[in-house]
N, C-alpha and C. Protein backbone atom coordinates (compact mmCIF):
# COMPACT_ATOMS: atom_id res chain seq x y z
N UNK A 1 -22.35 1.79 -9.94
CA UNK A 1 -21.54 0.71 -10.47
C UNK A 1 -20.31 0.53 -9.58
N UNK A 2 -20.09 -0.64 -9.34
CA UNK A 2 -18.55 -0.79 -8.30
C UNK A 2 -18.00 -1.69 -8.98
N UNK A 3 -16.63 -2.47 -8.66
CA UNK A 3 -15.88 -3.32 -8.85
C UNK A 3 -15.63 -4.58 -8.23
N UNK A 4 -15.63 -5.30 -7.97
CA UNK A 4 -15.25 -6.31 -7.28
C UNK A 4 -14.17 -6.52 -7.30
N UNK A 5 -13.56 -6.63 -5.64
CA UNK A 5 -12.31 -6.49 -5.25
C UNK A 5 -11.98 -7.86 -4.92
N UNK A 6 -13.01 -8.67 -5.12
CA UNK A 6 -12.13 -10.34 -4.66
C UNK A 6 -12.18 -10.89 -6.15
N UNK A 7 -11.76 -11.12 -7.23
CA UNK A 7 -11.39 -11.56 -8.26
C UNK A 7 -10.40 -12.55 -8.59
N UNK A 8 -10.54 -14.06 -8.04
CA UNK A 8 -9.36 -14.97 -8.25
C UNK A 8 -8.11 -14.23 -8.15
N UNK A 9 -7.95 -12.92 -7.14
CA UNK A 9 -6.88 -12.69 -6.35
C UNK A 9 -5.78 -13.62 -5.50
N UNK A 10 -4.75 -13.97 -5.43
CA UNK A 10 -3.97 -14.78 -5.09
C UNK A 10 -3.28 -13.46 -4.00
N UNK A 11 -3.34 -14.12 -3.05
CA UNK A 11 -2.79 -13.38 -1.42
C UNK A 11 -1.19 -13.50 -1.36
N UNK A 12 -0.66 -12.89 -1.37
CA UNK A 12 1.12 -13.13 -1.47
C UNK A 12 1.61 -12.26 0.13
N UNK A 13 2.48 -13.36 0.47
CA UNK A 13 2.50 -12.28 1.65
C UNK A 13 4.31 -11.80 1.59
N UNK A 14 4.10 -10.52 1.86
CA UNK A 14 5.95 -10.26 1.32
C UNK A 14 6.63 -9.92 2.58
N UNK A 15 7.29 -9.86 2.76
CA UNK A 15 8.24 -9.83 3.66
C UNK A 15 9.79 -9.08 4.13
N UNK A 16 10.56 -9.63 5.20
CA UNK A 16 12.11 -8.69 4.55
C UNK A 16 12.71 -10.13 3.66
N UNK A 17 12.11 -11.36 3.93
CA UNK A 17 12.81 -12.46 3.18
C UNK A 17 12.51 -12.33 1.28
N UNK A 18 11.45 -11.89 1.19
CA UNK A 18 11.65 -11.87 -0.29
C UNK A 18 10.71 -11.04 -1.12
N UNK A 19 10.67 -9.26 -0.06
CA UNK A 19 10.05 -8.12 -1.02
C UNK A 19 10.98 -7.59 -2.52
N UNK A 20 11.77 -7.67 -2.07
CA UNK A 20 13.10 -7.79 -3.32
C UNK A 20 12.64 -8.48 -4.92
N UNK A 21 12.13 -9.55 -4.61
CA UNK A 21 11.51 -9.94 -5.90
C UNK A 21 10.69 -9.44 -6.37
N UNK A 22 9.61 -8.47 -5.74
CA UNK A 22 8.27 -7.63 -6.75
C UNK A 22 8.97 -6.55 -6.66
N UNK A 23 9.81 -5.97 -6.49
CA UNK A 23 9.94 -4.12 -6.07
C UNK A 23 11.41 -3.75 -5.88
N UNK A 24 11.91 -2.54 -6.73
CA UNK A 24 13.37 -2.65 -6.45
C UNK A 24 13.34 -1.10 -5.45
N UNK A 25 13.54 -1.25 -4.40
CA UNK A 25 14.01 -0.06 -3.25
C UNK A 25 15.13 0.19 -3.76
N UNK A 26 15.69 1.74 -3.81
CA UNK A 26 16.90 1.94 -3.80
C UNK A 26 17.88 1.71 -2.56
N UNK A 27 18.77 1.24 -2.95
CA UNK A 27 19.53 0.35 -1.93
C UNK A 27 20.37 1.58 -0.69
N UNK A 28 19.95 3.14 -0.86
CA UNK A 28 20.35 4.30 0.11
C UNK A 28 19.01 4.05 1.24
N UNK A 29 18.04 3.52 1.19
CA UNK A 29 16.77 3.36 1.58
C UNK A 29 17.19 1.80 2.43
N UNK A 30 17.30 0.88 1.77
CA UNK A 30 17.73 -0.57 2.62
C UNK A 30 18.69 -0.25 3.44
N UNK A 31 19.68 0.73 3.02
CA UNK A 31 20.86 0.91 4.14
C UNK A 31 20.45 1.99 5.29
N UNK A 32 19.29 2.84 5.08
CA UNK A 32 19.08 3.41 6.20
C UNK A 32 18.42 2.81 7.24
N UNK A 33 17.19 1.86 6.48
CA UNK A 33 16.71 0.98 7.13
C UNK A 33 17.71 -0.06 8.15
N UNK A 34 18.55 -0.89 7.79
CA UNK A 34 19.64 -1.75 8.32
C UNK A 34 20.56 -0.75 9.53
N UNK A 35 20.71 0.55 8.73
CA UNK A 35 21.21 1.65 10.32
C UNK A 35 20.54 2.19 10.97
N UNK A 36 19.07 1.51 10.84
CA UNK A 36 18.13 2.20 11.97
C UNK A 36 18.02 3.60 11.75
N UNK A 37 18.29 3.95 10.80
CA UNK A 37 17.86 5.56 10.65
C UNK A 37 16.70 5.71 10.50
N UNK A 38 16.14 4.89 9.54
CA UNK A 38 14.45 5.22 9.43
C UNK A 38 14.06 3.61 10.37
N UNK A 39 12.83 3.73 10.40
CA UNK A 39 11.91 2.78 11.17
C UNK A 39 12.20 1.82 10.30
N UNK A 40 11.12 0.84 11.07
CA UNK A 40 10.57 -0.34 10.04
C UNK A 40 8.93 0.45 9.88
N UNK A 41 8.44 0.83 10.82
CA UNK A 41 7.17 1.83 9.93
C UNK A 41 7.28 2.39 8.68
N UNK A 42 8.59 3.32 8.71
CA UNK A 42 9.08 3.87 7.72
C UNK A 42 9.40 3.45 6.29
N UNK A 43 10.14 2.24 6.62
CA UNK A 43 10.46 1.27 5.42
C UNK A 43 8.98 0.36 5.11
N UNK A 44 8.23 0.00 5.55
CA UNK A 44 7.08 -0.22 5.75
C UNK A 44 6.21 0.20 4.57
N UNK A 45 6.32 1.74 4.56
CA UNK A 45 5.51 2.57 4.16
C UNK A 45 5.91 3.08 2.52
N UNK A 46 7.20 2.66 2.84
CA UNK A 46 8.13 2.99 1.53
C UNK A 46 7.75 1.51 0.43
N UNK A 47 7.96 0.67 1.57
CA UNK A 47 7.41 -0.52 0.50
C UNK A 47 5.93 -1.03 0.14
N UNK A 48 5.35 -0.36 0.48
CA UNK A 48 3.67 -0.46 0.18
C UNK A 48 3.56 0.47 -0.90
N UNK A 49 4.11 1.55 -0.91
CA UNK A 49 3.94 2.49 -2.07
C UNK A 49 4.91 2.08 -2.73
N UNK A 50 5.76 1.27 -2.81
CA UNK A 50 6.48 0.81 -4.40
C UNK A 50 5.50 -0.28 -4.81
N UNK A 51 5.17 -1.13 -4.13
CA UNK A 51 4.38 -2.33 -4.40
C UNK A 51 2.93 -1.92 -5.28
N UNK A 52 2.42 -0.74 -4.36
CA UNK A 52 1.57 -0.18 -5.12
C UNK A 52 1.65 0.40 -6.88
N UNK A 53 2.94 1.01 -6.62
CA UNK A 53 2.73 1.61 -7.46
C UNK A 53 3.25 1.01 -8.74
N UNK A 54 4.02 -0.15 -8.39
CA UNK A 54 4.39 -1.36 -9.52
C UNK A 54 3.35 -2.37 -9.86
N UNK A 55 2.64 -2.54 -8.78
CA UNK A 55 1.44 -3.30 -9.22
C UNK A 55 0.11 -2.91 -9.35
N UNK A 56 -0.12 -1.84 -8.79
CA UNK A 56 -1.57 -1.32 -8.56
C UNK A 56 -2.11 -2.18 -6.99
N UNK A 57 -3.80 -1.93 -6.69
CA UNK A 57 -4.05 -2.58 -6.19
C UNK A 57 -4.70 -1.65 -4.64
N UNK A 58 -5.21 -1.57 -3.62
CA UNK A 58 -5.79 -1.12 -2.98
C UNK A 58 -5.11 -1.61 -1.46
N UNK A 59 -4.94 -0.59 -0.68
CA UNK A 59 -4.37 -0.56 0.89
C UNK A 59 -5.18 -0.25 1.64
N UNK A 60 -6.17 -0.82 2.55
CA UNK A 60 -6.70 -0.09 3.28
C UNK A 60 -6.39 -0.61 5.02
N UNK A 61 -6.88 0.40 6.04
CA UNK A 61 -5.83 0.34 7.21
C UNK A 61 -6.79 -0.41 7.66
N UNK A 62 -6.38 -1.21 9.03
CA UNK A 62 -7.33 -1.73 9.76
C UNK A 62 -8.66 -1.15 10.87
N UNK A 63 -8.43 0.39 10.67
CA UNK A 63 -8.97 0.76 11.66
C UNK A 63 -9.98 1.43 10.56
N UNK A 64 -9.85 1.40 9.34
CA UNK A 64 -11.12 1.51 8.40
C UNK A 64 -12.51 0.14 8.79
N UNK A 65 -13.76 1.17 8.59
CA UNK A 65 -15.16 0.06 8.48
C UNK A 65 -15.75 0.02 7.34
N UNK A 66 -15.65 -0.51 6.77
CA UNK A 66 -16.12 -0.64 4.80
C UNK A 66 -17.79 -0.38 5.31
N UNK A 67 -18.51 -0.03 4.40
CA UNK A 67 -20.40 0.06 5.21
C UNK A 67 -21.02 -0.38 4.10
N UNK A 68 -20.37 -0.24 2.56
CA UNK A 68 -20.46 -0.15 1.37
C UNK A 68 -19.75 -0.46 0.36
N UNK A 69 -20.47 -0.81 -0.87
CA UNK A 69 -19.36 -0.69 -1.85
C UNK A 69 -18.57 0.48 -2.28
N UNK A 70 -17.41 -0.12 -2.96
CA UNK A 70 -16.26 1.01 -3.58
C UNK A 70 -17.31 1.77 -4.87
N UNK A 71 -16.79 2.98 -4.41
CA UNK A 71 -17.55 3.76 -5.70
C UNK A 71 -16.72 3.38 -6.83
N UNK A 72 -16.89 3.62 -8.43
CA UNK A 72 -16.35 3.13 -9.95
C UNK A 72 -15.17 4.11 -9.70
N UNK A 73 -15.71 5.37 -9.49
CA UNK A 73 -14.70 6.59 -9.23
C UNK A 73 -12.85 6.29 -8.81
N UNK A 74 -12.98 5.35 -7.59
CA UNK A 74 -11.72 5.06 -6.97
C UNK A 74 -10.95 4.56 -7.92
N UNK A 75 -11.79 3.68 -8.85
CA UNK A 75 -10.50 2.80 -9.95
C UNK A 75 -10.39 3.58 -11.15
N UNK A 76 -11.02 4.97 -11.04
CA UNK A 76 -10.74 5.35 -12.33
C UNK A 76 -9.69 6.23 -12.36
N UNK A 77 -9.19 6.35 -11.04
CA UNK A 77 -7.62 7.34 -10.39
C UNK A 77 -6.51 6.93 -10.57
N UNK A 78 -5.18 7.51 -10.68
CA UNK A 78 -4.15 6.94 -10.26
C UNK A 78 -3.97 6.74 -9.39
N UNK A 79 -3.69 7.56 -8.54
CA UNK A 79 -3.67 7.63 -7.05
C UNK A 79 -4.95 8.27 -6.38
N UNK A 80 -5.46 7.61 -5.38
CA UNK A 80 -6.42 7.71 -4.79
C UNK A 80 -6.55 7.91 -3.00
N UNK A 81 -6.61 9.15 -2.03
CA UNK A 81 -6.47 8.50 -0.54
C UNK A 81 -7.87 9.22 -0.14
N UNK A 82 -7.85 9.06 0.75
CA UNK A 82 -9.08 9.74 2.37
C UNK A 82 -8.31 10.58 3.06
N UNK A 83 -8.70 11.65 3.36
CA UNK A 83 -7.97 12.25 4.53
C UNK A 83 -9.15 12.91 5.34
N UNK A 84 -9.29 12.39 6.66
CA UNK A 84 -10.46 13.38 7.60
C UNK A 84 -10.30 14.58 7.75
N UNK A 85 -11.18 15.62 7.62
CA UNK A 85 -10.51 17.07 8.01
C UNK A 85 -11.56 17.32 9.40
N UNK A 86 -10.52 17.13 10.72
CA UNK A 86 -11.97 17.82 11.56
C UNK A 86 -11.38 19.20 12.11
N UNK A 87 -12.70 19.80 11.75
CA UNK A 87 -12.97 21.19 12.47
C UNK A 87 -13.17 21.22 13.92
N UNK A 88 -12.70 22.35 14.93
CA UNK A 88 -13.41 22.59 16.14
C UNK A 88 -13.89 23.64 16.14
């Protein structure tokens, strides 16, 4: 059994102009960001996992190849990742 992940989904694209409206960053986090202390990777990463975790919803990277459907399993998690383990 899988899910279907295209569901009269509406595509929003967020930005630095107006992530502020779905997600509140603590503002020690915007100011490190603005002093270049952390990246924009960094802040990046910070705001995908608030977004996530205020809205739900699935991230996957571009250098993933889907081959298949999502197992039922993934949506029955809170949090859910992949991590490769290679051996030599």
């Amino acid at each position: 059994m899988y899910r279907s992940i295209k569901k009269n989904n509406n595509v929003i694209l967020i930005d630095l102009t107006n992530y502020n409206s779905y997600v509140d960053i603590p503002e020690f986090i915007i100011e490190k960001f603005h002093k270049k202390t952390i990246t924009p990777t960094h802040f990046s990463d910070i705001l995908r996992f608030a977004l996530m975790s205020k809205h739900g919803g699935i991230r996957i990277d571009s250098t993933y190849l889907i081959l298949d459907k999502f197992p039922e399993s993934v949506f029955t998690k809170v949090f859910f990742t992949l991590m490769l383990v290679t051996r030599l």
